[in-house]
N, C-alpha and C. Protein backbone atom coordinates (compact mmCIF):
# COMPACT_ATOMS: atom_id res chain seq x y z
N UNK A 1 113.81 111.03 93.11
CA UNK A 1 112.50 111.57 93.45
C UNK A 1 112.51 112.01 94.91
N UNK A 2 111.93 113.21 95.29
CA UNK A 2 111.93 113.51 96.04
C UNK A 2 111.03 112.98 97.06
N UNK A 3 111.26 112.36 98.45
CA UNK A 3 110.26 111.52 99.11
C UNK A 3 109.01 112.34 99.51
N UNK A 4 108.81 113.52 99.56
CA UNK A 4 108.25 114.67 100.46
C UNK A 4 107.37 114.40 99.36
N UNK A 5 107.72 114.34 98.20
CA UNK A 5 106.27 114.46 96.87
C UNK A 5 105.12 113.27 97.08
N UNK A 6 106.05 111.96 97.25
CA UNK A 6 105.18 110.47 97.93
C UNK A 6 104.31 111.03 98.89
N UNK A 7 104.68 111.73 100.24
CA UNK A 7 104.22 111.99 101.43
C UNK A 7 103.07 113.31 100.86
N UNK A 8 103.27 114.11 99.99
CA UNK A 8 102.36 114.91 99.87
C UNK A 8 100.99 114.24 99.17
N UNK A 9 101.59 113.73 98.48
CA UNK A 9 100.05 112.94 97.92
C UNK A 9 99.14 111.99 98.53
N UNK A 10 99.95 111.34 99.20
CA UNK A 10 99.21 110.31 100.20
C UNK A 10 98.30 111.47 101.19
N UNK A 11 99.05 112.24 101.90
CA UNK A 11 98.13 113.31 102.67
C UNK A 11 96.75 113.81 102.00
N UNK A 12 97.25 114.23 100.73
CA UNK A 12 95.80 114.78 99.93
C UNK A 12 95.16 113.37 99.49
N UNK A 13 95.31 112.19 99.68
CA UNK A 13 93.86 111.36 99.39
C UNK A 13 93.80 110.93 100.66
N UNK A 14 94.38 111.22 101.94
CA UNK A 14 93.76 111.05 103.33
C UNK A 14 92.96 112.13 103.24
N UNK A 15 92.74 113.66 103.35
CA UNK A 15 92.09 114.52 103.02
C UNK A 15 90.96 114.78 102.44
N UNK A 16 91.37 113.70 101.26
CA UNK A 16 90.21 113.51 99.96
C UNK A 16 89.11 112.72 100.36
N UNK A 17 89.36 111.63 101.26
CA UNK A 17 88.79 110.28 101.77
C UNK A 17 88.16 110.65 102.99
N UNK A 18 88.79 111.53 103.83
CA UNK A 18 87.91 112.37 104.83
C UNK A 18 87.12 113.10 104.67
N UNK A 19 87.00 113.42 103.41
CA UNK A 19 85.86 114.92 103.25
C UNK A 19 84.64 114.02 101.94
N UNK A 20 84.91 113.19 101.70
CA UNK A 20 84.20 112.23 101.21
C UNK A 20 84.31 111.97 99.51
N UNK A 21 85.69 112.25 99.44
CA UNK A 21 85.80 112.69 97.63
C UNK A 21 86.71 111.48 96.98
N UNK A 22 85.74 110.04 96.80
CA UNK A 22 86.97 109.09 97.12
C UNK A 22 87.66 109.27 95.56
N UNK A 23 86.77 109.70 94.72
CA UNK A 23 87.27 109.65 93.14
C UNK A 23 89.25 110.35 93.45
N UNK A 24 88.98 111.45 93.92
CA UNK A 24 89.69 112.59 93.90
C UNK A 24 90.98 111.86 94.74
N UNK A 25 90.81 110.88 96.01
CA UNK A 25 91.65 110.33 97.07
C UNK A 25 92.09 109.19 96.16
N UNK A 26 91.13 108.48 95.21
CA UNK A 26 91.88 107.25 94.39
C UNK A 26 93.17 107.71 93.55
N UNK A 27 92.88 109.06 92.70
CA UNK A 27 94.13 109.78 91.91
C UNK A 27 95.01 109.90 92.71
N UNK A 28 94.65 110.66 93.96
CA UNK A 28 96.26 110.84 95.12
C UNK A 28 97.06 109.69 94.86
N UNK A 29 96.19 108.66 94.94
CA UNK A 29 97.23 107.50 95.92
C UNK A 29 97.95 106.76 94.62
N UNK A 30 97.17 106.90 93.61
CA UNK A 30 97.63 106.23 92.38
C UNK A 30 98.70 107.61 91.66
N UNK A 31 98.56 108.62 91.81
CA UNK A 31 99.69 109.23 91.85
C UNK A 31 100.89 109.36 93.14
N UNK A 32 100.64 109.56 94.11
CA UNK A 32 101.76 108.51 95.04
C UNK A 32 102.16 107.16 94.72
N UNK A 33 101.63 106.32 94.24
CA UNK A 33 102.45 105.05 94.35
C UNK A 33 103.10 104.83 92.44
N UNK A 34 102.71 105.96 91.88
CA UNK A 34 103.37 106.22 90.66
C UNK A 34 104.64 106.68 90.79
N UNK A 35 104.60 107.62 91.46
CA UNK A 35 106.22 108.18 92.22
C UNK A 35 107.10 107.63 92.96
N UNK A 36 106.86 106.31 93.62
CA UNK A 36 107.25 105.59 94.51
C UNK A 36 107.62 104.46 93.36
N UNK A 37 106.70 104.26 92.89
CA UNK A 37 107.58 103.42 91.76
C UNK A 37 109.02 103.64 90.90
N UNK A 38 108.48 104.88 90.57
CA UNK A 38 109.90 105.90 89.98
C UNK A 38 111.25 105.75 90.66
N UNK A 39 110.88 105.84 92.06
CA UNK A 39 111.88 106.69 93.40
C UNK A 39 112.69 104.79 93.47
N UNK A 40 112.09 104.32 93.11
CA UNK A 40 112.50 102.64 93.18
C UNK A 40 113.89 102.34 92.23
């Protein structure tokens, strides 16, 4: 897995969580740490 994909998603639910969209920032991160699981 490519690490840059982890790092992109985490960015978009920092993004998500800044602009006040936590639904949208919970998927990021639970799709980042889905990939990170993989990359394991």
């Amino acid at each position: 897995m490519d690490p840059s994909m982890i790092l992109a998603y985490e960015t978009m639910a920092q993004i998500y969580e800044a602009t006040g969209r936590a639904d949208e920032a919970a998927q990021a991160m639970s799709q980042a740490n889905a990939l990170r699981s993989v990359a394991e």
